[in-house]
N, C-alpha and C. Protein backbone atom coordinates (compact mmCIF):
# COMPACT_ATOMS: atom_id res chain seq x y z
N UNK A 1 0.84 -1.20 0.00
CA UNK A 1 0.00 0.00 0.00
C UNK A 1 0.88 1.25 0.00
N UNK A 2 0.69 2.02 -0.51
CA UNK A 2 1.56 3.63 -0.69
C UNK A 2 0.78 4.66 0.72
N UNK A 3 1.90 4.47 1.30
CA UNK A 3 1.95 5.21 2.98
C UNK A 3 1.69 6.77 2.75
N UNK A 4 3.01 7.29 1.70
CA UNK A 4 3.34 8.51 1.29
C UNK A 4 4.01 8.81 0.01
N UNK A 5 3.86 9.81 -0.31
CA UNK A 5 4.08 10.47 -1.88
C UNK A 5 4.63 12.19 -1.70
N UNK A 6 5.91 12.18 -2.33
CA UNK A 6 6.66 13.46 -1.83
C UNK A 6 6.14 13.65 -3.73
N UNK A 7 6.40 14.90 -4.02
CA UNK A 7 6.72 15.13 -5.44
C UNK A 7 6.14 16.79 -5.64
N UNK A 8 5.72 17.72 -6.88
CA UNK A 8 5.35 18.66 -7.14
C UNK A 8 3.67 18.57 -7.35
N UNK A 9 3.16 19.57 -7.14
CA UNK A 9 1.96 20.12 -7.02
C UNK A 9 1.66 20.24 -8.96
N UNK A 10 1.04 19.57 -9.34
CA UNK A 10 0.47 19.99 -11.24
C UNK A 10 -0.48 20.62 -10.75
N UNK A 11 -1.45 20.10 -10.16
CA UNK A 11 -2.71 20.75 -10.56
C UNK A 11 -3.39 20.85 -9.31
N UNK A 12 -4.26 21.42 -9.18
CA UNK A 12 -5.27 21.68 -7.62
C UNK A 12 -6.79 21.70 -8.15
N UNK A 13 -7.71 21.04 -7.77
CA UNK A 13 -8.67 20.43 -8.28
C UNK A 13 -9.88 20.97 -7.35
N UNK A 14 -10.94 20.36 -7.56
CA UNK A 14 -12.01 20.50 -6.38
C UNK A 14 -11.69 19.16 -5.54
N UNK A 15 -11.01 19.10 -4.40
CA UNK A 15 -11.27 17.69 -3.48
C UNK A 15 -9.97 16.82 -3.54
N UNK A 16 -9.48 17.73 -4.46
CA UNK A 16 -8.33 16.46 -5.48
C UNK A 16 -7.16 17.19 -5.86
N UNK A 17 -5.73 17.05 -5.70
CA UNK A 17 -4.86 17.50 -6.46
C UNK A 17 -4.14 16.29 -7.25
N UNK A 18 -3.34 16.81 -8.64
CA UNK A 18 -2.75 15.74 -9.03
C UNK A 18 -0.98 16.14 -8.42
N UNK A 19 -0.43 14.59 -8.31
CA UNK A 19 0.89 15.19 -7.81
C UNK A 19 2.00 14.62 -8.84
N UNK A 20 2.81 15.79 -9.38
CA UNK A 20 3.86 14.13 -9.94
C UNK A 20 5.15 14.06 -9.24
N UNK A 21 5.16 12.19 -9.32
CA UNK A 21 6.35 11.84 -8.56
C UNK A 21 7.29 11.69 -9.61
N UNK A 22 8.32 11.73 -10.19
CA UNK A 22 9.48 11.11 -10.47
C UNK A 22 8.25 10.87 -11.77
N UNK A 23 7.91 11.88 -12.44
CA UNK A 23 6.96 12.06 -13.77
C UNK A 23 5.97 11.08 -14.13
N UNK A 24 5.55 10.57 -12.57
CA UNK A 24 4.72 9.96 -12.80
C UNK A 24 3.84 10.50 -12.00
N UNK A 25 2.07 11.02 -12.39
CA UNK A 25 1.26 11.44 -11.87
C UNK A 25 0.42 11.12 -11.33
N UNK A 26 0.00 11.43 -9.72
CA UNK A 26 -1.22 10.28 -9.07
C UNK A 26 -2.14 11.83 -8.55
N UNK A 27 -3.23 11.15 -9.04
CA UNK A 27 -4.50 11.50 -8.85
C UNK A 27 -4.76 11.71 -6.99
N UNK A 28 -4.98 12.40 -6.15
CA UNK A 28 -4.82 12.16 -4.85
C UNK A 28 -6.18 12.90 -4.39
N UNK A 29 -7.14 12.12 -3.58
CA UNK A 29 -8.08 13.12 -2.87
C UNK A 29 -7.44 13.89 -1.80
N UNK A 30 -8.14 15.57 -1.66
CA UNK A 30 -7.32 15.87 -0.78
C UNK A 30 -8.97 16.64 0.18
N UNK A 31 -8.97 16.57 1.78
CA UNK A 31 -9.97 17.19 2.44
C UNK A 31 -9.80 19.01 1.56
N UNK A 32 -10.62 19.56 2.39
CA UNK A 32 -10.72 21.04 2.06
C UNK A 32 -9.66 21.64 3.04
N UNK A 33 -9.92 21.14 4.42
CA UNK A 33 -9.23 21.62 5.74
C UNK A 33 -7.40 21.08 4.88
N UNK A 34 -6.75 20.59 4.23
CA UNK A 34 -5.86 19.96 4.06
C UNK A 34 -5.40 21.29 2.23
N UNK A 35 -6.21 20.75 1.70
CA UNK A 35 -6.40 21.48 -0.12
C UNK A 35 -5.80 22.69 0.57
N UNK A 36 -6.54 24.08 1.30
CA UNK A 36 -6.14 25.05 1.37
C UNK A 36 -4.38 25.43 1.66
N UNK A 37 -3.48 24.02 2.24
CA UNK A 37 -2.46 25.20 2.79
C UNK A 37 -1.51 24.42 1.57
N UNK A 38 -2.22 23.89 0.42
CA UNK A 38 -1.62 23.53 -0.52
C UNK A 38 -1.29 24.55 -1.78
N UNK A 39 -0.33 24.60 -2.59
CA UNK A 39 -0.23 25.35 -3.54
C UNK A 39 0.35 24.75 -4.66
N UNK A 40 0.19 25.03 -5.88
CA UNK A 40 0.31 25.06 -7.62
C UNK A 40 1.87 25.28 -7.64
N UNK A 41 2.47 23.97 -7.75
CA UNK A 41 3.99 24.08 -8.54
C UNK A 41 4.99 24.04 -7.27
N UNK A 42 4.09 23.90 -5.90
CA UNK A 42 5.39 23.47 -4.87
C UNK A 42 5.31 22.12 -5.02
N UNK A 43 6.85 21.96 -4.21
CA UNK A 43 6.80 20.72 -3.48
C UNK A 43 5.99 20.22 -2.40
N UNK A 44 5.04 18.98 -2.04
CA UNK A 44 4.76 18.64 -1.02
C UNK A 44 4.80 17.15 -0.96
N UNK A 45 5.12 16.55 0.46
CA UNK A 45 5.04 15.46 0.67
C UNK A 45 3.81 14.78 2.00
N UNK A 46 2.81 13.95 1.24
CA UNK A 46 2.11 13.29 1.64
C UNK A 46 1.79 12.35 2.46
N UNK A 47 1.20 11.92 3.07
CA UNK A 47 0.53 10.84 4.08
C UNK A 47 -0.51 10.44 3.58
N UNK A 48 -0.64 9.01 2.73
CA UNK A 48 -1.68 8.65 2.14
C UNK A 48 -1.92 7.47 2.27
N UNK A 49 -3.60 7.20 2.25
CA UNK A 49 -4.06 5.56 2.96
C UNK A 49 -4.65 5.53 1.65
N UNK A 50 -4.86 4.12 1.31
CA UNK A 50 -5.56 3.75 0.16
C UNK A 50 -7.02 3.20 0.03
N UNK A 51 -8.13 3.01 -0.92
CA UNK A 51 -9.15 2.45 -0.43
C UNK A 51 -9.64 2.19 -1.77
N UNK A 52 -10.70 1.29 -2.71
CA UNK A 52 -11.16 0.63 -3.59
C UNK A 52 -12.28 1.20 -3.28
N UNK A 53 -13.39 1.76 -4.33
CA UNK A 53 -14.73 1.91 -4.40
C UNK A 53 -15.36 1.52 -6.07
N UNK A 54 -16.35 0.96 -5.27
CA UNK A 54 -16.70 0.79 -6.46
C UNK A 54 -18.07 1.65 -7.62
N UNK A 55 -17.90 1.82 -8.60
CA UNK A 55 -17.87 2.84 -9.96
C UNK A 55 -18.26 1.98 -10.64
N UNK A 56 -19.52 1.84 -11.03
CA UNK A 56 -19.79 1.00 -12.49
C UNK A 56 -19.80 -0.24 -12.47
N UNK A 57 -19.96 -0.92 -11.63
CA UNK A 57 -19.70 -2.10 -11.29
C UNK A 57 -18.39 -2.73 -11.16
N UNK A 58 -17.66 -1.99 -11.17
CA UNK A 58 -16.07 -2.18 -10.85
C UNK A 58 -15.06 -1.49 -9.80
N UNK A 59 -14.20 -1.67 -9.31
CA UNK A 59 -13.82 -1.27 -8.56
C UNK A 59 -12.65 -0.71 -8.67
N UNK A 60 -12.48 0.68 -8.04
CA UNK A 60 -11.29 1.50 -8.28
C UNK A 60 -10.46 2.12 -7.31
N UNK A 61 -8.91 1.88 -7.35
CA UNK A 61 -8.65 2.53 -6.15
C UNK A 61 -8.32 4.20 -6.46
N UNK A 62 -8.11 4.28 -4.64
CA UNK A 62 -8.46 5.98 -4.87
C UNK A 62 -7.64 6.25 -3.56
N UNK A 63 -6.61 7.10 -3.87
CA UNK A 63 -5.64 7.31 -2.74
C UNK A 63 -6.15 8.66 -1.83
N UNK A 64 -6.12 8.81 -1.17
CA UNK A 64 -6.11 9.92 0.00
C UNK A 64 -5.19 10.46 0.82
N UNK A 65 -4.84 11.72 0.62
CA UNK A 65 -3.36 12.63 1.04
C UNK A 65 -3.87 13.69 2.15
N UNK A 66 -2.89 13.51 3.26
CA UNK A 66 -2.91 14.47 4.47
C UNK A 66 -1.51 15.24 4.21
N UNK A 67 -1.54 15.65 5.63
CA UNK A 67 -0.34 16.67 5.82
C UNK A 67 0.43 15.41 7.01
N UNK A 68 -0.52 14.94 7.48
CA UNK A 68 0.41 13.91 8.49
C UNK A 68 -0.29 12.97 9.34
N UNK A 69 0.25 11.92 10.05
CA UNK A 69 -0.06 10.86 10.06
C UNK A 69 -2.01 11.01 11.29
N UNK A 70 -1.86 11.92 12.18
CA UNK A 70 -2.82 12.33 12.94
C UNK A 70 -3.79 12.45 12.18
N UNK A 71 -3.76 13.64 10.73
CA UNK A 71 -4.78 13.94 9.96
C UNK A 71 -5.41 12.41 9.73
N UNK A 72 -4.33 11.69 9.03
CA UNK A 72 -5.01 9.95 8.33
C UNK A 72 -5.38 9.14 9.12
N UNK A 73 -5.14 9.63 10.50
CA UNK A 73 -5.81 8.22 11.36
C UNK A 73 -7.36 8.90 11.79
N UNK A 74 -7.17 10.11 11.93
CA UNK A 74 -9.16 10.33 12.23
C UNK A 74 -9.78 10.28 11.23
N UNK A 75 -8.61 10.26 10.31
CA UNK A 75 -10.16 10.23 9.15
C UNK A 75 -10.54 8.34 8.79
N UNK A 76 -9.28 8.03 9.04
CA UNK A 76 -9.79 5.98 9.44
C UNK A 76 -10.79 5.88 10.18
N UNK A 77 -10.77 6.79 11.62
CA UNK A 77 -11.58 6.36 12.42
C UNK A 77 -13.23 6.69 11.98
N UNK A 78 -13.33 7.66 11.26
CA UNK A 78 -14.49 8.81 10.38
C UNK A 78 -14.36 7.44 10.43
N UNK A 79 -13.77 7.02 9.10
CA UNK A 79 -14.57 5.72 8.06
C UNK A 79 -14.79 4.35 8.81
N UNK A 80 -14.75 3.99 9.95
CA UNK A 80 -15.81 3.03 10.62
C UNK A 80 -16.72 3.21 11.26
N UNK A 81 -17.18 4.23 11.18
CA UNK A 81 -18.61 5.29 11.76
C UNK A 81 -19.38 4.09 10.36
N UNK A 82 -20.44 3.40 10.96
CA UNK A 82 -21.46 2.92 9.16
C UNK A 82 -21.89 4.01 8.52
N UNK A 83 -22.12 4.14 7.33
CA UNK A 83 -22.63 4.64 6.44
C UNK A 83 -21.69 5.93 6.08
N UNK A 84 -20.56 6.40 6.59
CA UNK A 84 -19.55 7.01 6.17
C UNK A 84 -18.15 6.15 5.17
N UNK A 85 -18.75 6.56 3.78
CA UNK A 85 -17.54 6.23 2.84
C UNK A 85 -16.23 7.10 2.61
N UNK A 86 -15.35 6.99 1.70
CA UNK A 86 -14.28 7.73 1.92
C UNK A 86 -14.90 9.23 1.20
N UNK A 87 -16.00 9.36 0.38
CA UNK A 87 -16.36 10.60 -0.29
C UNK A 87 -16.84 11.87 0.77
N UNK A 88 -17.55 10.74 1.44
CA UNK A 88 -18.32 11.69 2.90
C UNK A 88 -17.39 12.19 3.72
N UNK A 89 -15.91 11.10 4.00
CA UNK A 89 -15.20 11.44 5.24
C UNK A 89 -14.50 12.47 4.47
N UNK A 90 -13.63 12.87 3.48
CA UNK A 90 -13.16 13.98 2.74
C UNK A 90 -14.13 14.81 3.10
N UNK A 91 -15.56 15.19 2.85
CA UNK A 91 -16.40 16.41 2.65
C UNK A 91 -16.31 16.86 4.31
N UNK A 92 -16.30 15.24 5.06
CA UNK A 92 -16.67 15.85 6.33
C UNK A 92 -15.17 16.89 7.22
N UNK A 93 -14.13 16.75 6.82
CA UNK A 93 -12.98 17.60 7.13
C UNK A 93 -13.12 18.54 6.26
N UNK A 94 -13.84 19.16 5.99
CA UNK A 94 -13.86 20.75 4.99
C UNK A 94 -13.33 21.56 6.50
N UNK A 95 -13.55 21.21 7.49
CA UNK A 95 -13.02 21.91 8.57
C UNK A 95 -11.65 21.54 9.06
N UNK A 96 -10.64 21.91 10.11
CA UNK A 96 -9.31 21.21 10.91
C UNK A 96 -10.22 20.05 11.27
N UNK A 97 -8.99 18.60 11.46
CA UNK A 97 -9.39 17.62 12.51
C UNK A 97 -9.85 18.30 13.82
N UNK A 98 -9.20 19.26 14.17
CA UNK A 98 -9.11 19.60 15.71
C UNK A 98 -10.95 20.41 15.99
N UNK A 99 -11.33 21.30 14.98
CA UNK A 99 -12.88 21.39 15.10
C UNK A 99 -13.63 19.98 15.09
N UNK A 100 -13.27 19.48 14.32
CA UNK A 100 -14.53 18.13 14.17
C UNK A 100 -14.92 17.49 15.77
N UNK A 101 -13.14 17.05 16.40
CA UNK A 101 -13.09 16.52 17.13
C UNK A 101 -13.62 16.78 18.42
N UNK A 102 -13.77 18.43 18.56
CA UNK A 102 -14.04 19.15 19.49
C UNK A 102 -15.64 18.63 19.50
N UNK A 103 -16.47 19.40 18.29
CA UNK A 103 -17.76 18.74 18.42
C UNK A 103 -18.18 17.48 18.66
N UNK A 104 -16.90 16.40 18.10
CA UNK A 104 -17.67 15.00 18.66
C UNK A 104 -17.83 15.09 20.07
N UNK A 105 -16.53 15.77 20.43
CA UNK A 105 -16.46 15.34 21.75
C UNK A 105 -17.51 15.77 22.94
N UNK A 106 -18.02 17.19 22.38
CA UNK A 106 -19.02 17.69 22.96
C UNK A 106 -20.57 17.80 22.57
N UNK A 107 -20.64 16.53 21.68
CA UNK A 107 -21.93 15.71 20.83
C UNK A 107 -22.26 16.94 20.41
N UNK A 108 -21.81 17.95 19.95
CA UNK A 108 -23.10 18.99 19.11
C UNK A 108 -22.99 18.43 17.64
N UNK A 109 -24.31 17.78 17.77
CA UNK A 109 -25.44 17.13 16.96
C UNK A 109 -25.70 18.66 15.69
N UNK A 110 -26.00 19.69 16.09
CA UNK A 110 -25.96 20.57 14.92
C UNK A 110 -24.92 20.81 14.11
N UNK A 111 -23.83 20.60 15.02
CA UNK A 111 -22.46 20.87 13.93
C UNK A 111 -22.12 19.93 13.06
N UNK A 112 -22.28 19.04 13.34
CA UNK A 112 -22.18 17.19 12.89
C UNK A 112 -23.28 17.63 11.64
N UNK A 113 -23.90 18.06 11.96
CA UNK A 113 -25.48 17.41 11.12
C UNK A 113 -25.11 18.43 10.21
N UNK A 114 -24.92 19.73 9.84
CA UNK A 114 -24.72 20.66 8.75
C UNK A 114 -23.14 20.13 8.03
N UNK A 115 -22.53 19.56 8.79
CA UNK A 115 -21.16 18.84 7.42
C UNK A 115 -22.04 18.68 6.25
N UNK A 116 -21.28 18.35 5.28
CA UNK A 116 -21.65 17.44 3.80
C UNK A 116 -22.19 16.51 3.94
N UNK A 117 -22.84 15.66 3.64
CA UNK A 117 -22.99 14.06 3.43
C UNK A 117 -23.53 13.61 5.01
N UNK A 118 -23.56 14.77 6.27
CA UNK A 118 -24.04 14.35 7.20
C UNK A 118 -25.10 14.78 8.09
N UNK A 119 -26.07 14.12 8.07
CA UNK A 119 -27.28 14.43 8.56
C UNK A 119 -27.24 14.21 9.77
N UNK A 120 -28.85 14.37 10.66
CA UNK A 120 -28.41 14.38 11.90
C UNK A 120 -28.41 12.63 12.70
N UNK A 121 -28.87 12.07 11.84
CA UNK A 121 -29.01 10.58 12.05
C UNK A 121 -27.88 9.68 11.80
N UNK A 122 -26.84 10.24 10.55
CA UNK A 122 -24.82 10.13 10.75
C UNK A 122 -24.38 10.75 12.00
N UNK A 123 -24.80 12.09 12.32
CA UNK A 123 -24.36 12.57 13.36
C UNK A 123 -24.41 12.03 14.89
N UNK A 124 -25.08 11.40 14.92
CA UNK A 124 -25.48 10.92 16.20
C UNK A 124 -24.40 9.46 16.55
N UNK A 125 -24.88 8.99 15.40
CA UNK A 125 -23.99 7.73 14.80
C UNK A 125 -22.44 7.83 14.98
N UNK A 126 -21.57 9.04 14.46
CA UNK A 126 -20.38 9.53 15.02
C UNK A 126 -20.30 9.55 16.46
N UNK A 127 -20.92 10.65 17.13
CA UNK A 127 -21.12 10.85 18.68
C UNK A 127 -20.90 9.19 19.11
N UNK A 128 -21.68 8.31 18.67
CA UNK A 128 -21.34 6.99 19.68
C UNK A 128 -20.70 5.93 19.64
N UNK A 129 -20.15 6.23 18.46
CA UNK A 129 -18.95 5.83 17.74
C UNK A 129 -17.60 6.32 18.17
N UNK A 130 -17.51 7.46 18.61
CA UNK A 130 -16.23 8.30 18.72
C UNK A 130 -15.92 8.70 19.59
N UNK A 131 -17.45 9.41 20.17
CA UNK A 131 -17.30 10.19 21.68
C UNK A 131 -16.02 9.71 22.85
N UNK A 132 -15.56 10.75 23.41
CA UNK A 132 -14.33 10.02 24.24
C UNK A 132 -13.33 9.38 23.53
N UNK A 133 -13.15 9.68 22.63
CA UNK A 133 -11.73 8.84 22.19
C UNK A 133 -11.40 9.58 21.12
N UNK A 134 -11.78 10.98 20.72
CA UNK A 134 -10.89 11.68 19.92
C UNK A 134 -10.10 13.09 21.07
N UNK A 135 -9.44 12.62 22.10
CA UNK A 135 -8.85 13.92 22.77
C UNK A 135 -7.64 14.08 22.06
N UNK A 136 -6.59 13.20 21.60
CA UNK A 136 -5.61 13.64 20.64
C UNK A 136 -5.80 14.34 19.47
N UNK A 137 -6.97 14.14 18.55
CA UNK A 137 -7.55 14.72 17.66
C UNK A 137 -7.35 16.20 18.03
N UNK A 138 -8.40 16.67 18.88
CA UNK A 138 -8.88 17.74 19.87
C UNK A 138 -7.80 19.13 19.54
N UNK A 139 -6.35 18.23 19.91
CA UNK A 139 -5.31 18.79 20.31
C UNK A 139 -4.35 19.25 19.24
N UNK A 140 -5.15 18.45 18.13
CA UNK A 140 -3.93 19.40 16.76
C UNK A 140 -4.12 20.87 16.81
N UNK A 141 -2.94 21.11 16.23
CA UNK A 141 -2.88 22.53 16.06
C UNK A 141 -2.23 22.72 14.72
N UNK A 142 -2.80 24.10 14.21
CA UNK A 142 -1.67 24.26 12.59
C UNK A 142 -1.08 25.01 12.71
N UNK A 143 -0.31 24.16 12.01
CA UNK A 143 1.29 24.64 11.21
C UNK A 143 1.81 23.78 10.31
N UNK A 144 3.02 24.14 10.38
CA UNK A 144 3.97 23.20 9.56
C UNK A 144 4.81 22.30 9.74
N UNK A 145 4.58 20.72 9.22
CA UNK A 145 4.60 19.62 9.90
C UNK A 145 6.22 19.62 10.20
N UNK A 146 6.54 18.53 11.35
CA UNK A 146 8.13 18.53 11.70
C UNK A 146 8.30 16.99 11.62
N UNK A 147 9.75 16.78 11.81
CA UNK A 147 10.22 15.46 11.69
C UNK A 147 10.13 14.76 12.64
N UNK A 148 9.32 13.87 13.33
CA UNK A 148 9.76 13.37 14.34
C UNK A 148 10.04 12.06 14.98
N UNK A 149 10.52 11.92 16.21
CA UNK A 149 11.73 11.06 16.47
C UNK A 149 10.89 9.78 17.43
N UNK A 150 11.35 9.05 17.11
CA UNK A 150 10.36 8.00 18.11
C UNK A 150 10.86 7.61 19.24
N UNK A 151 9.82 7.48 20.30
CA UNK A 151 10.23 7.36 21.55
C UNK A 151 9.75 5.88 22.09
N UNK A 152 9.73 5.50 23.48
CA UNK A 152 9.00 4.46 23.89
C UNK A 152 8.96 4.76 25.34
N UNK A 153 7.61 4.09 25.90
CA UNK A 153 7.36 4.49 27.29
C UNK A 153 6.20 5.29 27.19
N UNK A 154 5.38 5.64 27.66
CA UNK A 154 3.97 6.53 27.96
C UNK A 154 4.29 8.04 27.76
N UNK A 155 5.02 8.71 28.32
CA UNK A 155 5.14 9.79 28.35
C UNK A 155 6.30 10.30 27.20
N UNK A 156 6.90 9.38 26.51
CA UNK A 156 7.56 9.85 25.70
C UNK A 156 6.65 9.49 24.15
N UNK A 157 5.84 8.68 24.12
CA UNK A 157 4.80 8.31 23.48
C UNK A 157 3.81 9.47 23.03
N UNK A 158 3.43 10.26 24.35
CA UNK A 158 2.87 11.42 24.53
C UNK A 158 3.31 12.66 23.77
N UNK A 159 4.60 12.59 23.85
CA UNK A 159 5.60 13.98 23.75
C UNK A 159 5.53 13.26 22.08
N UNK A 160 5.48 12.40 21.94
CA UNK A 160 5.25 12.26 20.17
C UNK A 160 4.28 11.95 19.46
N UNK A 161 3.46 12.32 20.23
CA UNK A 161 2.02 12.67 19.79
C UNK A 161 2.10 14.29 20.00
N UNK A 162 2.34 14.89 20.82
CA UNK A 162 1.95 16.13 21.18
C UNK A 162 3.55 17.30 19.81
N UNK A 163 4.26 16.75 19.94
CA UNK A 163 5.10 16.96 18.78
C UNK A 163 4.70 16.95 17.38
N UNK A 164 3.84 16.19 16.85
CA UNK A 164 3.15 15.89 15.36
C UNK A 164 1.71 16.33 15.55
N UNK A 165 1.17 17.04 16.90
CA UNK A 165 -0.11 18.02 16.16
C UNK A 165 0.49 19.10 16.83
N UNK A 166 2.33 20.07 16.56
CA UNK A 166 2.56 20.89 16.20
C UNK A 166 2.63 21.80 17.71
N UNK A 167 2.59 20.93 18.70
CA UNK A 167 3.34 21.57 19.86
C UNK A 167 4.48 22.04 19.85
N UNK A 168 5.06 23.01 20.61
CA UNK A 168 6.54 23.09 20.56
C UNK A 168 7.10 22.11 21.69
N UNK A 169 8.33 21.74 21.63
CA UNK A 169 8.93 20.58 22.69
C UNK A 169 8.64 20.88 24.07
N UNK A 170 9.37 21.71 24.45
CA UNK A 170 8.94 22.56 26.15
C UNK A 170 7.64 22.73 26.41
N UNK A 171 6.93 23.14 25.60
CA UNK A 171 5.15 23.44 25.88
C UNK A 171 4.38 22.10 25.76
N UNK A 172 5.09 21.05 25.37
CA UNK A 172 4.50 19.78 25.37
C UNK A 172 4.86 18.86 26.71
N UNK A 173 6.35 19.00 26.91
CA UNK A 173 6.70 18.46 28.08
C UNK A 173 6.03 18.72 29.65
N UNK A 174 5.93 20.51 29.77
CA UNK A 174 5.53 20.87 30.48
C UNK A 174 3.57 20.28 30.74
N UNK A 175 3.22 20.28 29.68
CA UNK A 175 1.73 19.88 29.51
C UNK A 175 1.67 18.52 29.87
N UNK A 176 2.62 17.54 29.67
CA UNK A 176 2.69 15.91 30.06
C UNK A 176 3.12 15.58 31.60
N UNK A 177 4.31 16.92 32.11
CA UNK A 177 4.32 16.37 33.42
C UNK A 177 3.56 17.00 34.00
N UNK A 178 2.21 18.22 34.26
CA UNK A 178 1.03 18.75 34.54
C UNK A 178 -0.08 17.57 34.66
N UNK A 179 0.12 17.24 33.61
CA UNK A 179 -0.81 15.66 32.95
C UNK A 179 -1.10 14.70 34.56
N UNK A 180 0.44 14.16 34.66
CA UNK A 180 0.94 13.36 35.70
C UNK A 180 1.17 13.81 36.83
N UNK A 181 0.84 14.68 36.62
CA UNK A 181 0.41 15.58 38.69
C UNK A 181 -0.60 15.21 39.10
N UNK A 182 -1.80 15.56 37.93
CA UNK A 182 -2.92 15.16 38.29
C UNK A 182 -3.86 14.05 37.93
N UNK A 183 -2.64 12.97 37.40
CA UNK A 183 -3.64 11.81 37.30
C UNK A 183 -2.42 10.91 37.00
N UNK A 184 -1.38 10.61 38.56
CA UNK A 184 -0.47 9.88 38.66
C UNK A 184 -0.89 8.52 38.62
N UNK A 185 -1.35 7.92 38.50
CA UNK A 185 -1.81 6.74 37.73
C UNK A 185 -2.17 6.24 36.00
N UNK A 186 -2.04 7.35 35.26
CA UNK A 186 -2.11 7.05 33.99
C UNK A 186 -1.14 6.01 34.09
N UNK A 187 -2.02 4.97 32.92
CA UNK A 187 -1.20 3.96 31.95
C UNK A 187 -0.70 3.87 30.95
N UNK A 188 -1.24 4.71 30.04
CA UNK A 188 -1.54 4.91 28.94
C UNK A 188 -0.96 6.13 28.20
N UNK A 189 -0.67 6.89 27.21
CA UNK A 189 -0.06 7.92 26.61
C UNK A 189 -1.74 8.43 26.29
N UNK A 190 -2.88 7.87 26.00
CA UNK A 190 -4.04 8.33 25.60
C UNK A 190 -4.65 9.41 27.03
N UNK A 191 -4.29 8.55 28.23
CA UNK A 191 -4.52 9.21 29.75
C UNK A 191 -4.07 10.70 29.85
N UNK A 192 -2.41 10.71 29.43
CA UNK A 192 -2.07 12.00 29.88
C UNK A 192 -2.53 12.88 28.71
N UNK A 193 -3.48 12.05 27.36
CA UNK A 193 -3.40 13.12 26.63
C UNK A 193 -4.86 13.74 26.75
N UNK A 194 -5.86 12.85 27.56
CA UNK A 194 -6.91 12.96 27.90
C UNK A 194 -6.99 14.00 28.92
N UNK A 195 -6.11 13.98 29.84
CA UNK A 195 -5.67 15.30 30.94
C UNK A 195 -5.46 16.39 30.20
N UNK A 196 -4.80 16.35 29.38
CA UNK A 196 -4.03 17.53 28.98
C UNK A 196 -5.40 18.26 28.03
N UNK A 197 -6.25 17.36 27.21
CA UNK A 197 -7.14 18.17 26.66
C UNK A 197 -8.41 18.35 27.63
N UNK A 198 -8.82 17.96 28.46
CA UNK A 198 -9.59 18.32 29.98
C UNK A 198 -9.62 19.95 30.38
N UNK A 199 -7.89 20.22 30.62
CA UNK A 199 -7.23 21.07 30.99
C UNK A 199 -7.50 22.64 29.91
N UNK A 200 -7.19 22.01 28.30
CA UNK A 200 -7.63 23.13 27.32
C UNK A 200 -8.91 23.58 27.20
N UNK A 201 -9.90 22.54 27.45
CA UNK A 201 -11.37 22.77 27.52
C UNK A 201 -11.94 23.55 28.47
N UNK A 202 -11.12 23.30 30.03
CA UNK A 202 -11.45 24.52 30.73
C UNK A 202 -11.35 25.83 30.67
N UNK A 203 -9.91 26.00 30.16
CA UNK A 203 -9.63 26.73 29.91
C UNK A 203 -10.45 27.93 29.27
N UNK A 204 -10.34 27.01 27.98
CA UNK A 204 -11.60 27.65 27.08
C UNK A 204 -12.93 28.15 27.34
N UNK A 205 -13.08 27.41 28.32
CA UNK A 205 -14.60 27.82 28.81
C UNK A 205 -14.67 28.56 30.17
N UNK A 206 -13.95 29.15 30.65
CA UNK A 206 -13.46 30.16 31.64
C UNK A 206 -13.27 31.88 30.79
N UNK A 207 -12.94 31.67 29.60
CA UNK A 207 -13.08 32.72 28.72
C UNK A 207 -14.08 33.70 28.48
């Protein structure tokens, strides 16, 4: 399966750019939230999952390009919600991961329900599908993606998650051992990241 695709920008499409690699050109769906920080005749390199639909009674594959690996795993998770295909889960990121996730997390059923392709009877369907388990989502932030280094252990697990939705190092560390002050029993890298977005939500809503 093709993970990723570095090469130049040909063309920018509705939903879709074409890219060529090494003069060979692939057709790539791209979200809207993703399309915009793209441009005509740069370089970019991709994060892409693959998937077969079928067209005419036949079946075709059809690649799908992020900015990075966070973007491609919520939108996996989108696509085991039933009745969400890969056409819907593209329309449904016309927004950041980090909005979507926010609303799952806080079931608004209206925000869900005005996406593309999602009514309020998908929407609900997401909510109980998802609810509670997109706080990493939650937590992306934009910018411009970095290289990063793999760790092992919970909290260094954390720090590389919190590194690839565009934390800076110190503002991540500090947020993981905060994490583990107040919930010295985490097991998990999902725990301290569940603290840490707890923590932004208050925040937010103290505003």
């Amino acid at each position: 399966m093709i993970s990723r695709l570095k090469g130049k920008i040909e063309e920018i499409l509705e939903n879709k750019i074409i890219l060529n690699v090494n003069d060979i050109s692939y057709e790539i769906l791209v979200p809207d939230s993703v399309l915009q920080s793209l441009t005509k005749d740069d370089d970019a390199l991709l994060i892409t999952t693959h998937f077969y639909q079928t067209e005419a009674n036949r079946m075709v594959p059809v690649l799908v390009g992020f900015r990075n690996e966070v973007e491609r795993e919520f939108f996996e998770q989108l696509m085991k919600v039933s009745g969400i295909g890969v056409k819907v889960a593209i329309k449904v990121l016309k927004y950041p991961v980090s909005h979507v996730a926010i609303a799952i997390d806080r079931a608004d059923e209206k925000f869900l329900s005005s996406l593309p392709g999602i009514g309020i009877q998908k929407a609900r369907l997401i909510i109980a599908k998802l609810q509670g388990k997109v706080a990493k989502y939650a937590l992306v932030q934009e910018g411009e993606k970095k290289n990063i280094v793999s760790f092992v252990g919970i909290e260094e697990e954390a720090l590389e998650i919190l590194l690839r939705l565009q934390y800076k190092k110190k503002e991540a560390e500090d947020m993981i051992q905060k994490a583990l002050i107040r919930n010295p029993g985490a097991q998990e890298a999902e725990d301290i990241l569940n603290e840490i977005y707890k923590v932004k939500i208050s925040q937010n809503g103290d505003r």
